[in-house]
N, C-alpha and C. Protein backbone atom coordinates (compact mmCIF):
# COMPACT_ATOMS: atom_id res chain seq x y z
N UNK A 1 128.69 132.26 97.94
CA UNK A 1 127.60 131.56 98.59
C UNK A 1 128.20 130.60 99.61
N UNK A 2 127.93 130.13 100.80
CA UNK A 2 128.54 129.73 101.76
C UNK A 2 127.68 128.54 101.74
N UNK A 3 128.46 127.30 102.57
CA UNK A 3 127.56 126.27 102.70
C UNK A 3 126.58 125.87 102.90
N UNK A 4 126.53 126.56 103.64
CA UNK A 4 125.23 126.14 105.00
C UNK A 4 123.91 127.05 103.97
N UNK A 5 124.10 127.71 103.22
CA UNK A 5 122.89 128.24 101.95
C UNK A 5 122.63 127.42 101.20
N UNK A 6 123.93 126.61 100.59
CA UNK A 6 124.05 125.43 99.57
C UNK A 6 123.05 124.18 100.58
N UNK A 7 123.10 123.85 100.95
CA UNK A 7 122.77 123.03 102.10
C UNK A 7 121.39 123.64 102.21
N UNK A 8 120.50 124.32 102.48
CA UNK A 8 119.67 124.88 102.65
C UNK A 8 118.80 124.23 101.75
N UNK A 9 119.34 125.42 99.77
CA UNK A 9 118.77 124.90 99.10
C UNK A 9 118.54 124.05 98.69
N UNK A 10 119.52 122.86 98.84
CA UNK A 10 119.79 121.43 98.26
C UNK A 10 118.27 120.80 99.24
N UNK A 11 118.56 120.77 100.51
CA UNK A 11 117.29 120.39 101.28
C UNK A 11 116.13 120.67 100.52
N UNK A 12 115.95 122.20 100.26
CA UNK A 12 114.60 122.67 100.34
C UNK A 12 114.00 122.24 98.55
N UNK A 13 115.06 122.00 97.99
CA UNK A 13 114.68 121.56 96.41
C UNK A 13 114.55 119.90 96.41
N UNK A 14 114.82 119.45 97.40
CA UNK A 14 114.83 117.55 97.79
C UNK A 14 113.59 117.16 98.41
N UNK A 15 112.50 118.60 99.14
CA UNK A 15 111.63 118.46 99.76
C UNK A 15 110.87 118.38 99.10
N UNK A 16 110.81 119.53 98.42
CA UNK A 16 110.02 120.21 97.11
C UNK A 16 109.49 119.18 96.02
N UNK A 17 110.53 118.15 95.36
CA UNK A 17 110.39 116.95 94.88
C UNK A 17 109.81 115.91 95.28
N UNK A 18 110.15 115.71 96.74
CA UNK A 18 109.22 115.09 97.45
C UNK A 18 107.50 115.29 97.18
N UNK A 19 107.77 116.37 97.70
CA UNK A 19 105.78 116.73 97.90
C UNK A 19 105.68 116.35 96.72
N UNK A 20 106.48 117.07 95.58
CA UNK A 20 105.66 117.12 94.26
C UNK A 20 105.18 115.82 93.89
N UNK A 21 105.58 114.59 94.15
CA UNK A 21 105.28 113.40 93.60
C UNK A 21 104.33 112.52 95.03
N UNK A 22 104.17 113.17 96.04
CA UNK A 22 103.38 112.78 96.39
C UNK A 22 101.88 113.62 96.46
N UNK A 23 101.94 114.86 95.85
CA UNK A 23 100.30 115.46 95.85
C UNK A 23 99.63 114.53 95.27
N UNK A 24 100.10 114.08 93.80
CA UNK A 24 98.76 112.92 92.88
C UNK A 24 98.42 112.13 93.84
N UNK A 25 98.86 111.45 94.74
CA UNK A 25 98.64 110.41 95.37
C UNK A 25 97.54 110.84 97.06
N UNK A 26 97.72 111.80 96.87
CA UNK A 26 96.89 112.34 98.08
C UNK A 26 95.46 112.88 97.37
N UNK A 27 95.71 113.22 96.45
CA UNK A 27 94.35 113.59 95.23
C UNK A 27 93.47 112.83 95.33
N UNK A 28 93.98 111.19 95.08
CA UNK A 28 93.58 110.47 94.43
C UNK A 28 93.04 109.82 95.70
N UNK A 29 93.60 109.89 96.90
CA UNK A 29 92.82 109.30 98.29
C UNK A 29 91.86 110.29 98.62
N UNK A 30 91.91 111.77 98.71
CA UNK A 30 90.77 112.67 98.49
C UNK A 30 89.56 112.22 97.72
N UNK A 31 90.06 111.66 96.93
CA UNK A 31 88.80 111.36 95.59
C UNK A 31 87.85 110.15 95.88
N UNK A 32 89.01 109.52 96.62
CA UNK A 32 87.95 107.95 96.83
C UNK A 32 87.18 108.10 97.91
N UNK A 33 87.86 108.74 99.22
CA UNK A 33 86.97 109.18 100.00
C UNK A 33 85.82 109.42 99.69
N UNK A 34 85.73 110.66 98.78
CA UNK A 34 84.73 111.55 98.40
C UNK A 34 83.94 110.65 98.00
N UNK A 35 84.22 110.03 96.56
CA UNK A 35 83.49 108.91 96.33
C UNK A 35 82.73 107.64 97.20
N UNK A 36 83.26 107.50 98.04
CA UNK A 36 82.67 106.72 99.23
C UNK A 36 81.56 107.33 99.82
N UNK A 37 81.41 108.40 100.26
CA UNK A 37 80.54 109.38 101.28
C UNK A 37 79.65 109.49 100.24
N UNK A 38 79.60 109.66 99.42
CA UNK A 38 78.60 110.13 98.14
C UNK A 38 77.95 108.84 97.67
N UNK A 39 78.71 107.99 97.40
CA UNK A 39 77.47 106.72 96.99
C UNK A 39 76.78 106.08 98.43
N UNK A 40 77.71 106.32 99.70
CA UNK A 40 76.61 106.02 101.37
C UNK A 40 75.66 106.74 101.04
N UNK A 41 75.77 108.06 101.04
CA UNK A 41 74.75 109.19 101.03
C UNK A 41 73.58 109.00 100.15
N UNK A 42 74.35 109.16 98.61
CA UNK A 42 73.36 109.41 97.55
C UNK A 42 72.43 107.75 97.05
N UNK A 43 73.63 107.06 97.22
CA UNK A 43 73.12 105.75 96.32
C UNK A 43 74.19 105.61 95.70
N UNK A 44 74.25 104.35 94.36
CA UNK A 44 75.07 104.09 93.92
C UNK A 44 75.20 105.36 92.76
N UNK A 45 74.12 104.80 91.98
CA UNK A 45 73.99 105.43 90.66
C UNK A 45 73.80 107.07 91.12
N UNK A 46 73.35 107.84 92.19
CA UNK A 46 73.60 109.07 92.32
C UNK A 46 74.88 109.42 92.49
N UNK A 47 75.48 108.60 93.73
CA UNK A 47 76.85 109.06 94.09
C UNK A 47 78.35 108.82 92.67
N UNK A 48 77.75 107.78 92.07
CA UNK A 48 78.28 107.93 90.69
C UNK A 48 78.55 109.35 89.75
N UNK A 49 77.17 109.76 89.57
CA UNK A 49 76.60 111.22 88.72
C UNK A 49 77.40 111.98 89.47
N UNK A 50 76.97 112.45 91.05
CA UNK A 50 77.54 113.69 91.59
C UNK A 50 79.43 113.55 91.52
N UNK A 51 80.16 112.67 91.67
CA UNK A 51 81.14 112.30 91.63
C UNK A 51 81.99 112.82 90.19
N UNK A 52 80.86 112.44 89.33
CA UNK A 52 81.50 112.78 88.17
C UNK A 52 81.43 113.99 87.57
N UNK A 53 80.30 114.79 88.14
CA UNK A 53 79.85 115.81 87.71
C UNK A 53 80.92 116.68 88.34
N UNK A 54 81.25 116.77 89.80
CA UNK A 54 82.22 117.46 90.48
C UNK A 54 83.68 117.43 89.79
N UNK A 55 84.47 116.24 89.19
CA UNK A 55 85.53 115.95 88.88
C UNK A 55 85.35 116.56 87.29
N UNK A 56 84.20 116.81 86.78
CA UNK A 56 84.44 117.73 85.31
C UNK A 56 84.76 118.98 85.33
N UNK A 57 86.14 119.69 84.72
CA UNK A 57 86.36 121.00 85.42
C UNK A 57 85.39 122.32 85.32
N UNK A 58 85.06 122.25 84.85
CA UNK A 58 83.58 123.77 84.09
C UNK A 58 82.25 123.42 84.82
N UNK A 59 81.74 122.09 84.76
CA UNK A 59 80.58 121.80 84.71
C UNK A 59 80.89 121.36 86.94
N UNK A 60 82.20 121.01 87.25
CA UNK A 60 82.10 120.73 88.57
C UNK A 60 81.78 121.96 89.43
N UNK A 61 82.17 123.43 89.01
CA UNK A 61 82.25 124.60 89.66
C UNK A 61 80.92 124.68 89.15
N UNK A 62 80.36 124.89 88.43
CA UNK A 62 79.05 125.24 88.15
C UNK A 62 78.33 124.38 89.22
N UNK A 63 78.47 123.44 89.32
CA UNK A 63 77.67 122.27 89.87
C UNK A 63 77.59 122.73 91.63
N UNK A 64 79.14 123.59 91.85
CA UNK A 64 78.91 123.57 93.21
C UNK A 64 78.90 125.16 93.56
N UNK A 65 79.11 126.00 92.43
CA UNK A 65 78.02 127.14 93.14
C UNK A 65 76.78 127.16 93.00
N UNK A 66 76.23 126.14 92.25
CA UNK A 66 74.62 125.79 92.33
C UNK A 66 74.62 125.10 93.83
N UNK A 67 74.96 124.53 94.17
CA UNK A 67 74.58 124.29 95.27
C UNK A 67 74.82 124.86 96.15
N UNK A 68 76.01 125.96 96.34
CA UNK A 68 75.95 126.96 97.19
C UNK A 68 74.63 127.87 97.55
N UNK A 69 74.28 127.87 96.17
CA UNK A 69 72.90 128.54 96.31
C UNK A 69 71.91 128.67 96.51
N UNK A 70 71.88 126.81 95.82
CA UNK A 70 70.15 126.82 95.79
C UNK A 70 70.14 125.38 96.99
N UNK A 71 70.86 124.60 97.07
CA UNK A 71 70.88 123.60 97.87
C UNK A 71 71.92 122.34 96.88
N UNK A 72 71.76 120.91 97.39
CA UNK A 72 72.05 120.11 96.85
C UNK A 72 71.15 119.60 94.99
N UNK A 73 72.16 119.99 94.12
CA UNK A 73 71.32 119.46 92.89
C UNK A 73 71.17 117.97 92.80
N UNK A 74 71.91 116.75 93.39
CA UNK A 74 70.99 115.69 93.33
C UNK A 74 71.36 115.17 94.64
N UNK A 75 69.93 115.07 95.60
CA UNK A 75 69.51 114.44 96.69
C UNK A 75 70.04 113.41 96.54
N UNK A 76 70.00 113.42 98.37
CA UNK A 76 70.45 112.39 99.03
C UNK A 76 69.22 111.07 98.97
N UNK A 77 69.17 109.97 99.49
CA UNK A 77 68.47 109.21 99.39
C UNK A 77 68.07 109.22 100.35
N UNK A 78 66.71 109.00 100.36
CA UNK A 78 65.81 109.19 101.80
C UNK A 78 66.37 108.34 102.70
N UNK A 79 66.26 108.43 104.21
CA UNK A 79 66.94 107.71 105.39
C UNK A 79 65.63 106.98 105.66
N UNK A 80 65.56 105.47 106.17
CA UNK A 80 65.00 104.76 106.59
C UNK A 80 65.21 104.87 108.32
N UNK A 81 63.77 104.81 109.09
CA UNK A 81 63.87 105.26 110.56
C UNK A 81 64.65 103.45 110.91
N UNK A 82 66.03 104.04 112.09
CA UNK A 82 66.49 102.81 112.62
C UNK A 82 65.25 101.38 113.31
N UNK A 83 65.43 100.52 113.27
CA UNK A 83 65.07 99.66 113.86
C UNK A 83 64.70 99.84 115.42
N UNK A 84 65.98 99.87 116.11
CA UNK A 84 66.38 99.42 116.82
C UNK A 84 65.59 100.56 117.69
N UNK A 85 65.65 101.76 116.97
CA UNK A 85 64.93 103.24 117.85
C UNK A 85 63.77 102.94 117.76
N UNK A 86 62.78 102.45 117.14
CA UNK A 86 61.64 101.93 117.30
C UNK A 86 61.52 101.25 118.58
N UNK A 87 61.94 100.22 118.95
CA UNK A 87 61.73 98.84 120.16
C UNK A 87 61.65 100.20 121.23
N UNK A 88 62.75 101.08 121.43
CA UNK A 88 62.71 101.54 122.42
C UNK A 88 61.79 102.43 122.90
C-alpha cells in the first residue's frame, strides 16, 4: 500500500468522524426550526401536538402520509386580514 492511499484513507476516516458527530447537532437545528414554523403557523398548543406527533417514529409517518393525502391533519390557525392593507 503506498502512501499517498494511507493518506487518503487516514483523511477520509478523519472526515467521516467529523460529520459523524456533527449530524446530531444539525438534527437538532432542523428540529427547532421546524418547531418554530409550526407554533407561527399552528399556534402554540397546535404547533406543540404536530411537532410531537411528527418526531414519534410510527405514528410521525402515518401522520405524514395522511397528510399527503388527505391534507393537513391539524390546521393552521386562521390568518387575521393585515391592518395596514385595510387603510389602503
Amino acid at each position: 500500500m503506498g502512501i499517498g492511499r494511507q493518506i487518503t484513507q487516514y483523511g477520509t476516516a478523519r472526515l467521516a468522524r467529523r460529520l459523524g458527530r456533527a449530524v446530531p447537532l444539525l438534527g437538532a437545528v432542523i428540529a427547532l426550526v421546524a418547531v418554530r414554523k409550526a407554533i407561527r403557523n399552528k399556534g402554540l398548543m397546535r404547533g406543540i401536538a404536530d411537532t410531537a406527533l411528527d418526531a414519534t417514529p410510527g405514528v410521525g409517518l402515518a401522520k405524514n402520509v395522511y397528510e399527503v393525502v388527505r391534507g393537513d391533519l391539524i390546521p393552521d390557525r386562521p390568518t387575521t386580514p393585515d391592518v395596514r392593507a385595510r387603510r389602503l
